[in-house]
PDB file of N, CA and C in Angstrom:
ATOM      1  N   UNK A   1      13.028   8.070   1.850  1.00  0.00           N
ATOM      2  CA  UNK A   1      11.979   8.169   0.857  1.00  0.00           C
ATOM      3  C   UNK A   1      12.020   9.570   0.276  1.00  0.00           C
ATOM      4  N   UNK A   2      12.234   9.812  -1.117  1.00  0.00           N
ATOM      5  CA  UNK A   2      12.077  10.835  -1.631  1.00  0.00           C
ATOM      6  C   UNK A   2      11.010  10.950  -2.808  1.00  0.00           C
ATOM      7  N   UNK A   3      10.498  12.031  -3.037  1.00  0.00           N
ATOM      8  CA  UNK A   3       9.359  12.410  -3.969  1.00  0.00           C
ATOM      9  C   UNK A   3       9.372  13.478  -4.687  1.00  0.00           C
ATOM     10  N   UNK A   4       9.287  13.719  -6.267  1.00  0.00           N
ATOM     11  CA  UNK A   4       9.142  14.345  -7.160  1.00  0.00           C
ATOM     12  C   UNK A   4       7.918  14.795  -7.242  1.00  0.00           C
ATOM     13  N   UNK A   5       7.362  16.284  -6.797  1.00  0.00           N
ATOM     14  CA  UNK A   5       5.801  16.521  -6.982  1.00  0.00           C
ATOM     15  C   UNK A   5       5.777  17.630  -8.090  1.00  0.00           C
ATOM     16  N   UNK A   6       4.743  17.290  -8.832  1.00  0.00           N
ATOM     17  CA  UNK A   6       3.656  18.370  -9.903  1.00  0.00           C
ATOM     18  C   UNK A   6       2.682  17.927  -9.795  1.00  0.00           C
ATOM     19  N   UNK A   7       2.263  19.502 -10.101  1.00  0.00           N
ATOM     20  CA  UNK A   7       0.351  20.014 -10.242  1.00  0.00           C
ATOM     21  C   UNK A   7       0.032  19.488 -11.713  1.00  0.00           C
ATOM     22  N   UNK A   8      -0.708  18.708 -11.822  1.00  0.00           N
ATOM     23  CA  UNK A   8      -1.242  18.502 -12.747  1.00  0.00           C
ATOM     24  C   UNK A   8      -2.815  18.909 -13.430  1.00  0.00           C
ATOM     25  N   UNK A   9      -3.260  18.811 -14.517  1.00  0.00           N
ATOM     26  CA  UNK A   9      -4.797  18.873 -14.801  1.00  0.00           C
ATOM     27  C   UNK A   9      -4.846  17.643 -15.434  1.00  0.00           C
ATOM     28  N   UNK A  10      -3.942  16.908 -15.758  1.00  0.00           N
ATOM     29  CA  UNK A  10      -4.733  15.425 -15.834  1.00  0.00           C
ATOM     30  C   UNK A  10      -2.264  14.757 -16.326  1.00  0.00           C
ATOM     31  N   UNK A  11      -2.905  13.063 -16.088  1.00  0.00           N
ATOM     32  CA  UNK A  11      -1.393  12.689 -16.427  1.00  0.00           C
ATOM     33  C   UNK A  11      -2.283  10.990 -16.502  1.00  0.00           C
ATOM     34  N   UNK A  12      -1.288  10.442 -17.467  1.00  0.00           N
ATOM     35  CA  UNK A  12      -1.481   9.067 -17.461  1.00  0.00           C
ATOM     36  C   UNK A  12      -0.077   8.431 -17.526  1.00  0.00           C
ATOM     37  N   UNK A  13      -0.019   7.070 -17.445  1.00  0.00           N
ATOM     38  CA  UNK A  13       1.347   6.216 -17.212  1.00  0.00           C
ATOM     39  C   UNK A  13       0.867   5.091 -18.852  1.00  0.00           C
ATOM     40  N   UNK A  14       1.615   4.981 -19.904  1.00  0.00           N
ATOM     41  CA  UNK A  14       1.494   3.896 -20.524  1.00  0.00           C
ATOM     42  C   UNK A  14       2.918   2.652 -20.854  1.00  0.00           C
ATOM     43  N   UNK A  15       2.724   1.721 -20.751  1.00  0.00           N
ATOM     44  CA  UNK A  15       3.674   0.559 -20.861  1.00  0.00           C
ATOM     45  C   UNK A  15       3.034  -0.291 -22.175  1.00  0.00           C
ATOM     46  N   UNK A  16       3.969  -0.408 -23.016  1.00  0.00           N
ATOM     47  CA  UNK A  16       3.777  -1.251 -24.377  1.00  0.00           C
ATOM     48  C   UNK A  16       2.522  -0.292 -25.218  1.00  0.00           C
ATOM     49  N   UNK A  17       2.122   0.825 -24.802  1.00  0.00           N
ATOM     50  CA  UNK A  17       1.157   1.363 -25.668  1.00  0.00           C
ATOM     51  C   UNK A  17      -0.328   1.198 -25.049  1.00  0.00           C
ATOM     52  N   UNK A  18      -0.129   0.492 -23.966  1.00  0.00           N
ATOM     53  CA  UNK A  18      -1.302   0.456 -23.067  1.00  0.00           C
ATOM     54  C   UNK A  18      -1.360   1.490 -21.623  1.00  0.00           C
ATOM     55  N   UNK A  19      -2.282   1.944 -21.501  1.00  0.00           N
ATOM     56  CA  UNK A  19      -2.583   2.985 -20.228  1.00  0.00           C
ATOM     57  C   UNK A  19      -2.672   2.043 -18.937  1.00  0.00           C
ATOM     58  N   UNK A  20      -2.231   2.032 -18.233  1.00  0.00           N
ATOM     59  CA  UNK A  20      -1.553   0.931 -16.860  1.00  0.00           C
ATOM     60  C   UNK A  20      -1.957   2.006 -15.676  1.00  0.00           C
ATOM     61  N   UNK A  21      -2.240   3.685 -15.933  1.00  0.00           N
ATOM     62  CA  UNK A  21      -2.608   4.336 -14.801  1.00  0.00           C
ATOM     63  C   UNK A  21      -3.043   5.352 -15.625  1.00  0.00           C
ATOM     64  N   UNK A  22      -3.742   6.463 -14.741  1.00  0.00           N
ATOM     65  CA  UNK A  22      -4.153   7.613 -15.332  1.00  0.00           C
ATOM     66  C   UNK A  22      -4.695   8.661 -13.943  1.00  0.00           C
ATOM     67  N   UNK A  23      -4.981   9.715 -14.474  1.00  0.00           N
ATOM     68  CA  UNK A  23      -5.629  10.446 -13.142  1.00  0.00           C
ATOM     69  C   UNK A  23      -6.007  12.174 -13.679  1.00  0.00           C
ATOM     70  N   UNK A  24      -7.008  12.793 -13.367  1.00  0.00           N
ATOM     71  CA  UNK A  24      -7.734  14.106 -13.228  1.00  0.00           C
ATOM     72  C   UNK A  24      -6.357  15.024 -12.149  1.00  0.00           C
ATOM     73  N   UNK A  25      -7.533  16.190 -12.500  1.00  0.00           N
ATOM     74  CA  UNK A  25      -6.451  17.400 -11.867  1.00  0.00           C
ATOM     75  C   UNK A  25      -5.512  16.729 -10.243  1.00  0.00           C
ATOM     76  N   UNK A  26      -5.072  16.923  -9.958  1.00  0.00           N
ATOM     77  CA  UNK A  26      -4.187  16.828  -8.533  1.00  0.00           C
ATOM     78  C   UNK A  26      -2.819  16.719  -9.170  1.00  0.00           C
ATOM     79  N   UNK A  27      -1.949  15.854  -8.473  1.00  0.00           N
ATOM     80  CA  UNK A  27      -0.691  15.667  -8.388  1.00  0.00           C
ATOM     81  C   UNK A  27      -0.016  14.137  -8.685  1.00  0.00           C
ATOM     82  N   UNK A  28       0.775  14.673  -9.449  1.00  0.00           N
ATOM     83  CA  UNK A  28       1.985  13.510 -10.057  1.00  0.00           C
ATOM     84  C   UNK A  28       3.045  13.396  -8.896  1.00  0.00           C
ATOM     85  N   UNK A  29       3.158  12.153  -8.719  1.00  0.00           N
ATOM     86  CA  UNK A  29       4.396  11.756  -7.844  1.00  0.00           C
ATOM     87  C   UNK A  29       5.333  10.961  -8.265  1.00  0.00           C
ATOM     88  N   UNK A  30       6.747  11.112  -8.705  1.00  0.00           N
ATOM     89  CA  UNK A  30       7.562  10.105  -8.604  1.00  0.00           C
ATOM     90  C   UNK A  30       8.376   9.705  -7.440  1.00  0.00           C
ATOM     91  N   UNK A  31       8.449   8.554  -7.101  1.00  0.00           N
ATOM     92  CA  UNK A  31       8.308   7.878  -5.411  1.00  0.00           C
ATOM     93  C   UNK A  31       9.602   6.899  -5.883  1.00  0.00           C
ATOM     94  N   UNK A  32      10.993   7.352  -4.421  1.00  0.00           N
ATOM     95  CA  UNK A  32      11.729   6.358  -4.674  1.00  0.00           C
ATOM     96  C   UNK A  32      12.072   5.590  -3.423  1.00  0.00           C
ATOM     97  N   UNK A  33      11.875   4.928  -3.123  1.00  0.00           N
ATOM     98  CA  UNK A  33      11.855   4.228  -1.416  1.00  0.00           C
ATOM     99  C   UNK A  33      13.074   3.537  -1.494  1.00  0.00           C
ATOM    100  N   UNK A  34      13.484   3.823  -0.240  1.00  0.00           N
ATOM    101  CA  UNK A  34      14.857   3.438  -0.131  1.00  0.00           C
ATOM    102  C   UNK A  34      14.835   2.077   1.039  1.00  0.00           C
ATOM    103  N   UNK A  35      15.662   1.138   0.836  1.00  0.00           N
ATOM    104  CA  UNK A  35      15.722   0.593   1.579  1.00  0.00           C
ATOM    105  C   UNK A  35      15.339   0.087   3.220  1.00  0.00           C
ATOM    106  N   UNK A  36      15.683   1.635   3.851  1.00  0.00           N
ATOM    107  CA  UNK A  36      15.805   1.592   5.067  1.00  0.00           C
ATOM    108  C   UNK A  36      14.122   2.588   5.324  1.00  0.00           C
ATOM    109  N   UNK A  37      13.382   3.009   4.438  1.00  0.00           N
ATOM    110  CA  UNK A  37      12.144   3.089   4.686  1.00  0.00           C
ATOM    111  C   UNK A  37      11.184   2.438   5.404  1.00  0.00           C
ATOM    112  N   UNK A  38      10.590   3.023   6.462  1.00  0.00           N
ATOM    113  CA  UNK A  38       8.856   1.801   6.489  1.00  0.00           C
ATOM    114  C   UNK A  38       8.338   2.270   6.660  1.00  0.00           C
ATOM    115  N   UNK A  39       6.946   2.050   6.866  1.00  0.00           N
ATOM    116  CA  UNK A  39       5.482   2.188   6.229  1.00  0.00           C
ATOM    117  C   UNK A  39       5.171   2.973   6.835  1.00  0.00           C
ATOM    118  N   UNK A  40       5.649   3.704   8.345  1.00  0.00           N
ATOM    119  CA  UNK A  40       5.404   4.792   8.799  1.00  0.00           C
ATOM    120  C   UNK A  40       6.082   6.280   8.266  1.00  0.00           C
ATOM    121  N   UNK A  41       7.193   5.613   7.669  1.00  0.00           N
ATOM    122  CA  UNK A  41       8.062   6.706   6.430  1.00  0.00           C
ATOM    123  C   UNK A  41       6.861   7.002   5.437  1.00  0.00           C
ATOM    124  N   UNK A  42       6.173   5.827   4.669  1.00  0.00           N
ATOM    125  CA  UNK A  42       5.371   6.260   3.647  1.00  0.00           C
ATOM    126  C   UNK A  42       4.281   7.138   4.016  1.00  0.00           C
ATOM    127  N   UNK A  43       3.584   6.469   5.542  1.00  0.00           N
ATOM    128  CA  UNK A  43       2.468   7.226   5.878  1.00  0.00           C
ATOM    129  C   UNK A  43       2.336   8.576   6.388  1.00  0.00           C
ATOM    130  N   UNK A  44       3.795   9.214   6.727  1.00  0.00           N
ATOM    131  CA  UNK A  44       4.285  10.673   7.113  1.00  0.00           C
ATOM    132  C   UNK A  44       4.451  11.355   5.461  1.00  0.00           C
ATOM    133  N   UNK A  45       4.548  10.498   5.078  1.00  0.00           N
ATOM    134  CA  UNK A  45       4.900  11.606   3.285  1.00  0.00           C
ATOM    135  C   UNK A  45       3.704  11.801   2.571  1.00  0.00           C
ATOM    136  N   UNK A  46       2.820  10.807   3.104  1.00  0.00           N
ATOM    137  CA  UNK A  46       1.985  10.928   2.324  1.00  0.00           C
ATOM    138  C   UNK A  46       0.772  11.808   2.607  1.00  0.00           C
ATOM    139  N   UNK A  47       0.763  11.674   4.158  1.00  0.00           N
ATOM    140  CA  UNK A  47      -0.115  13.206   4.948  1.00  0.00           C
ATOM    141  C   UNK A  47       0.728  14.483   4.432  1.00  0.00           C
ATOM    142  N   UNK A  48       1.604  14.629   4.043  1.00  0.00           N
ATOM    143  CA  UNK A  48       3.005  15.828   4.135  1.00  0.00           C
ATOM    144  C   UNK A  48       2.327  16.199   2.737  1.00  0.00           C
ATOM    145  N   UNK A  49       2.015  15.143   1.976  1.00  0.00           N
ATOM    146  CA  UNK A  49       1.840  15.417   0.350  1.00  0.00           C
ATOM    147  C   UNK A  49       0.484  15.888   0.034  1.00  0.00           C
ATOM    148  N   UNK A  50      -0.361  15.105   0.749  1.00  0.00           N
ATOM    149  CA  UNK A  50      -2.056  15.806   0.963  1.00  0.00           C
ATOM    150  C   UNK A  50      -2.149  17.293   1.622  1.00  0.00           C
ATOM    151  N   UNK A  51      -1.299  17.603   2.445  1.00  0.00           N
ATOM    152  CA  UNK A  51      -1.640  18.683   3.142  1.00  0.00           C
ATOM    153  C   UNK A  51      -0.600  20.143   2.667  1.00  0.00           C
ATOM    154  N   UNK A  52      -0.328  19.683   1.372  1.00  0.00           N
ATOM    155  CA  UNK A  52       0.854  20.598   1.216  1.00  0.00           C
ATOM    156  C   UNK A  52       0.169  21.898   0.439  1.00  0.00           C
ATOM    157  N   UNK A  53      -0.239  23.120   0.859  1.00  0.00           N
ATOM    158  CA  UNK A  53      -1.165  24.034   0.434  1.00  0.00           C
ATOM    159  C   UNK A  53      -0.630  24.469  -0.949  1.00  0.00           C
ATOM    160  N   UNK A  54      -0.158  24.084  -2.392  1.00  0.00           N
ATOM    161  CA  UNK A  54       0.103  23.924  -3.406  1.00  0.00           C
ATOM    162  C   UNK A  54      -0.706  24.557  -4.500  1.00  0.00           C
ATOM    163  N   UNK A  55      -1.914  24.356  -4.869  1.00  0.00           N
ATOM    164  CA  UNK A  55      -3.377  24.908  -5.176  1.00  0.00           C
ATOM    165  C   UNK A  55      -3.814  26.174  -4.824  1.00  0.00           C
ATOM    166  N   UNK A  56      -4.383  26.824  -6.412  1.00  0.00           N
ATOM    167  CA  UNK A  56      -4.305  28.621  -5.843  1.00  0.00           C
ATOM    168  C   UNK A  56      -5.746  28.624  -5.462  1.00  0.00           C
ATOM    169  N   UNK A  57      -5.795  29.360  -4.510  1.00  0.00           N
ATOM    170  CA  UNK A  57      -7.481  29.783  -4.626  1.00  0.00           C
ATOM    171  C   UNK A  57      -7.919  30.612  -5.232  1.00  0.00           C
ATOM    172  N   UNK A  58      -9.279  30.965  -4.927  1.00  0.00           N
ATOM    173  CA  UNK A  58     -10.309  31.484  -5.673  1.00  0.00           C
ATOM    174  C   UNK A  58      -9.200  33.393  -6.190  1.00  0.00           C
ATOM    175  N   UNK A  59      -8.242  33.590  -5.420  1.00  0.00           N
ATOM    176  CA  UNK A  59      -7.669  34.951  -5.098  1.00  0.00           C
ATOM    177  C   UNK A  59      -6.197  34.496  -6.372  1.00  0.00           C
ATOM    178  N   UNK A  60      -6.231  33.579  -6.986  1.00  0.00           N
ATOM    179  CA  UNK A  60      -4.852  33.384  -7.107  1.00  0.00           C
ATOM    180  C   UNK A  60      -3.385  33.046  -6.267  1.00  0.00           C
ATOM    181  N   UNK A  61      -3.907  32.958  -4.630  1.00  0.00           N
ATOM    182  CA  UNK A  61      -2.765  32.605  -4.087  1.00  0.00           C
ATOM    183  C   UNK A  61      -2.455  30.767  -3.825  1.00  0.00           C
ATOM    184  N   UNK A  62      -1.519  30.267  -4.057  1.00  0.00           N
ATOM    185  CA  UNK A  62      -1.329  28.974  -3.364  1.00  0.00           C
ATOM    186  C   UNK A  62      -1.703  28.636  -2.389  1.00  0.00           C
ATOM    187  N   UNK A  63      -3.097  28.181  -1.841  1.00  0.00           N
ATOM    188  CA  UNK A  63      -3.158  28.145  -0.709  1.00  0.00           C
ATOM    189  C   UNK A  63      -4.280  26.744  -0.279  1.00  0.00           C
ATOM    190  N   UNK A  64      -4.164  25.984  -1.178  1.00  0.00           N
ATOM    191  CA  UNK A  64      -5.367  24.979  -1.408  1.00  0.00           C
ATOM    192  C   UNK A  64      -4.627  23.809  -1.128  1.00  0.00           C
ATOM    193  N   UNK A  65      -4.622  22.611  -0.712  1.00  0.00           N
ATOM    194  CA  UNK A  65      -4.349  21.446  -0.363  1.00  0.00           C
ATOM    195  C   UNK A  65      -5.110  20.717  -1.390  1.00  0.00           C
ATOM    196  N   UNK A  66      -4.716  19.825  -1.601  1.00  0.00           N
ATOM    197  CA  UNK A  66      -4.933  18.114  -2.274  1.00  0.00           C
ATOM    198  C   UNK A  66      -6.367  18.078  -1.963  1.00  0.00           C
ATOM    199  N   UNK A  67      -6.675  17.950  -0.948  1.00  0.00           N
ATOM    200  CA  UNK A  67      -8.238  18.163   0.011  1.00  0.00           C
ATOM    201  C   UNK A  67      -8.702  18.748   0.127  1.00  0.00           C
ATOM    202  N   UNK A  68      -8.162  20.119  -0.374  1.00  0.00           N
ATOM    203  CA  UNK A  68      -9.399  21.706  -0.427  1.00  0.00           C
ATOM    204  C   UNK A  68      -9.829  21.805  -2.261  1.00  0.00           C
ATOM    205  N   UNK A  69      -9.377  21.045  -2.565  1.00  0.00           N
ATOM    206  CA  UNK A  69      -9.592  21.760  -4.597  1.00  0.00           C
ATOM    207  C   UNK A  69     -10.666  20.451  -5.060  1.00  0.00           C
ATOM    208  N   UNK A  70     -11.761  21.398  -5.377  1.00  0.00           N
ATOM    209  CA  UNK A  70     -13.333  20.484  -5.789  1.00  0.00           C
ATOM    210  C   UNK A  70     -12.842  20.652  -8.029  1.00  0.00           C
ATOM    211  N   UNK A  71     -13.589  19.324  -8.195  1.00  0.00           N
ATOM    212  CA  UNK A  71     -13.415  18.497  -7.162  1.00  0.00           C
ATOM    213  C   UNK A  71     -12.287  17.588  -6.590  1.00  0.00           C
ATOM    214  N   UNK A  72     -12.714  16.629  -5.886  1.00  0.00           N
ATOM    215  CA  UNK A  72     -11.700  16.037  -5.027  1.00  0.00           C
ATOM    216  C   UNK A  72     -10.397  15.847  -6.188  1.00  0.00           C
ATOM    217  N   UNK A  73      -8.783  16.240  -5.348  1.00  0.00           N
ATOM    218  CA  UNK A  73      -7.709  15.951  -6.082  1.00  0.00           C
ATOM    219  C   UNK A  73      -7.352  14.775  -6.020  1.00  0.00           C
ATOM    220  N   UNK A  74      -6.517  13.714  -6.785  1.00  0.00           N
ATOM    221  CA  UNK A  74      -6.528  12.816  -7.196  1.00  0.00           C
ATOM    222  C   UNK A  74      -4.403  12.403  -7.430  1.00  0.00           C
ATOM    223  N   UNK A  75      -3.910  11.496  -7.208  1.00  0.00           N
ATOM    224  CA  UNK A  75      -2.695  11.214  -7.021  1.00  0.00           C
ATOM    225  C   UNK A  75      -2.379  10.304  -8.213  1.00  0.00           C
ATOM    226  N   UNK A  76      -1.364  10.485  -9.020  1.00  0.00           N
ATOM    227  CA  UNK A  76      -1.041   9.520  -9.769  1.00  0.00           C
ATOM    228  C   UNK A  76       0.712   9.082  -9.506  1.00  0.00           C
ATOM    229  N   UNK A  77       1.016   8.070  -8.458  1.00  0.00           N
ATOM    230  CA  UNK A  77       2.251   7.809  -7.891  1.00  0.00           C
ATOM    231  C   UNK A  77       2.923   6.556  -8.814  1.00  0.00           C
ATOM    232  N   UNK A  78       4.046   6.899  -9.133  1.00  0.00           N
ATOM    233  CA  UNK A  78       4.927   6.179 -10.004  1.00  0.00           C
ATOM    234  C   UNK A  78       6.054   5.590  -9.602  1.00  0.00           C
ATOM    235  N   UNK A  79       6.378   4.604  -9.389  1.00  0.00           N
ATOM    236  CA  UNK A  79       7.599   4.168  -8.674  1.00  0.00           C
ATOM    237  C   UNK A  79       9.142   4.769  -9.521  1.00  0.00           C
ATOM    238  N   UNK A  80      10.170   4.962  -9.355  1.00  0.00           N
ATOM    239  CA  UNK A  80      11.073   5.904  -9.440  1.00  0.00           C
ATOM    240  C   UNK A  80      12.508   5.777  -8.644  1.00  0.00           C
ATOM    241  N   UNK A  81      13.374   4.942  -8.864  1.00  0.00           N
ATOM    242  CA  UNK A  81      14.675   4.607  -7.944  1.00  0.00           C
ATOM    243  C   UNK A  81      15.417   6.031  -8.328  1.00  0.00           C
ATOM    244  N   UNK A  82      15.334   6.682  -9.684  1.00  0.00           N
ATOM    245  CA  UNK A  82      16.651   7.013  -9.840  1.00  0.00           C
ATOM    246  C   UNK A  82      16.370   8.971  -9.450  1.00  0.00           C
ATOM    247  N   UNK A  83      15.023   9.010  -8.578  1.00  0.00           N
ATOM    248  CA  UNK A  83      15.094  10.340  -7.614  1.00  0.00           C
ATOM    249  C   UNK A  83      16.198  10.074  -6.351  1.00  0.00           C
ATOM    250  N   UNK A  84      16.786   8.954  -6.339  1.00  0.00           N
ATOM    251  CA  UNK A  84      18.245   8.713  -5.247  1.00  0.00           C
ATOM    252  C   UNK A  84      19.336   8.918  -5.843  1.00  0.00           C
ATOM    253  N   UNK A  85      19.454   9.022  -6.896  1.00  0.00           N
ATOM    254  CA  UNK A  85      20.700   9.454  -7.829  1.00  0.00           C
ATOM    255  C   UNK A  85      21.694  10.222  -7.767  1.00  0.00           C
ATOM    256  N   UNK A  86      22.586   9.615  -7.117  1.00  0.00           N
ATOM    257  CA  UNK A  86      23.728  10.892  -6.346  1.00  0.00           C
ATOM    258  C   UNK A  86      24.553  11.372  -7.565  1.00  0.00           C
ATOM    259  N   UNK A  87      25.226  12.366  -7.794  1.00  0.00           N
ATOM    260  CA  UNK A  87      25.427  12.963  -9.057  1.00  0.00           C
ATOM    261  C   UNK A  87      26.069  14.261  -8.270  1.00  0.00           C
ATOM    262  N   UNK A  88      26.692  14.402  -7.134  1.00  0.00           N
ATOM    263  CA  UNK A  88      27.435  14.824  -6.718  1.00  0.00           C
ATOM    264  C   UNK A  88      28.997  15.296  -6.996  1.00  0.00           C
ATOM    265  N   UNK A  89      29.678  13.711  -7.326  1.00  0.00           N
ATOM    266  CA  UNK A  89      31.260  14.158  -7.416  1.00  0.00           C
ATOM    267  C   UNK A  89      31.373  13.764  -9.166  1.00  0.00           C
ATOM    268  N   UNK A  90      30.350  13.335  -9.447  1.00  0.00           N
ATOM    269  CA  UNK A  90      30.486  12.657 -10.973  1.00  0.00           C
ATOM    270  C   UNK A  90      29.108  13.479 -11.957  1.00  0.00           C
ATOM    271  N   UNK A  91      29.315  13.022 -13.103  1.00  0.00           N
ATOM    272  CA  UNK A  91      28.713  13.467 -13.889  1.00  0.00           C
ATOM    273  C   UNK A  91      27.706  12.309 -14.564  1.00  0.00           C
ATOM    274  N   UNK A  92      27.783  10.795 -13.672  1.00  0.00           N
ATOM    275  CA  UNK A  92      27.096  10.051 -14.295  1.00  0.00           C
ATOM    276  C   UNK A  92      26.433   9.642 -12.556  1.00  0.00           C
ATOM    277  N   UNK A  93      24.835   9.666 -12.237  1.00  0.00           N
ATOM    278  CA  UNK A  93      24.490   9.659 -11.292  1.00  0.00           C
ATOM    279  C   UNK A  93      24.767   8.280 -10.538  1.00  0.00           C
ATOM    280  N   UNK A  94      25.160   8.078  -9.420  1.00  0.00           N
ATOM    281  CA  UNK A  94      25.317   6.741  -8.481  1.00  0.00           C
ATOM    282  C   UNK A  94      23.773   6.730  -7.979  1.00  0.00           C
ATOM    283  N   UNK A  95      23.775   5.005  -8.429  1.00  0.00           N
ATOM    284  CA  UNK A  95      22.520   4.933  -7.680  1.00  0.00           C
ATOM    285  C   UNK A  95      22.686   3.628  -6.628  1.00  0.00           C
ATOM    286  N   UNK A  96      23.479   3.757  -6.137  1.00  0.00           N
ATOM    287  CA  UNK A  96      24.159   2.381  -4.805  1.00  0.00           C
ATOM    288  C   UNK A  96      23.804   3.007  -3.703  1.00  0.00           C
TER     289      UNK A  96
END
């Protein structure tokens, strides 16, 4: 399981011109689950992703979690295969 994270102050998802997701300050995720993932894979990334001190405080330093920044931060997760994209020996990414 791999994940693409940004800080956001707000992000939405639209399909055909319609808004299908949306979300306030926190964090954008693009999420690519691999096969051999399970749900205890998701539920370790996803404490990993809440608790990741990212958020500056009141001082300017990074030091705020998902769960410390009022108000409450907010997740907008996007499904995403091609964060597996090997692009290693080639110039056009493998995604097998």
């Amino acid at each position: 399981m791999r994940a693409v994270i940004q800080r956001i102050l707000s992000a939405s998802v639209a399909v055909d011109g319609k808004v299908v997701g949306q979300c306030a300050h926190g964090l954008l995720l693009l999420v690519g689950i691999h096969k051999d993932d399970s749900s205890a894979d998701a539920k370790k990334m996803a404490e990993e992703i809440a608790g990741l001190r990212i958020f500056n405080d009141q001082e300017g330093k990074m030091n705020l979690s998902l769960k410390d920044i009022e108000p409450q931060g907010q997740i907008l997760a996007i499904s995403n295969f091609t964060v597996y994209g090997d692009a290693r020996k080639q110039r056009r990414p493998s995604l097998i």
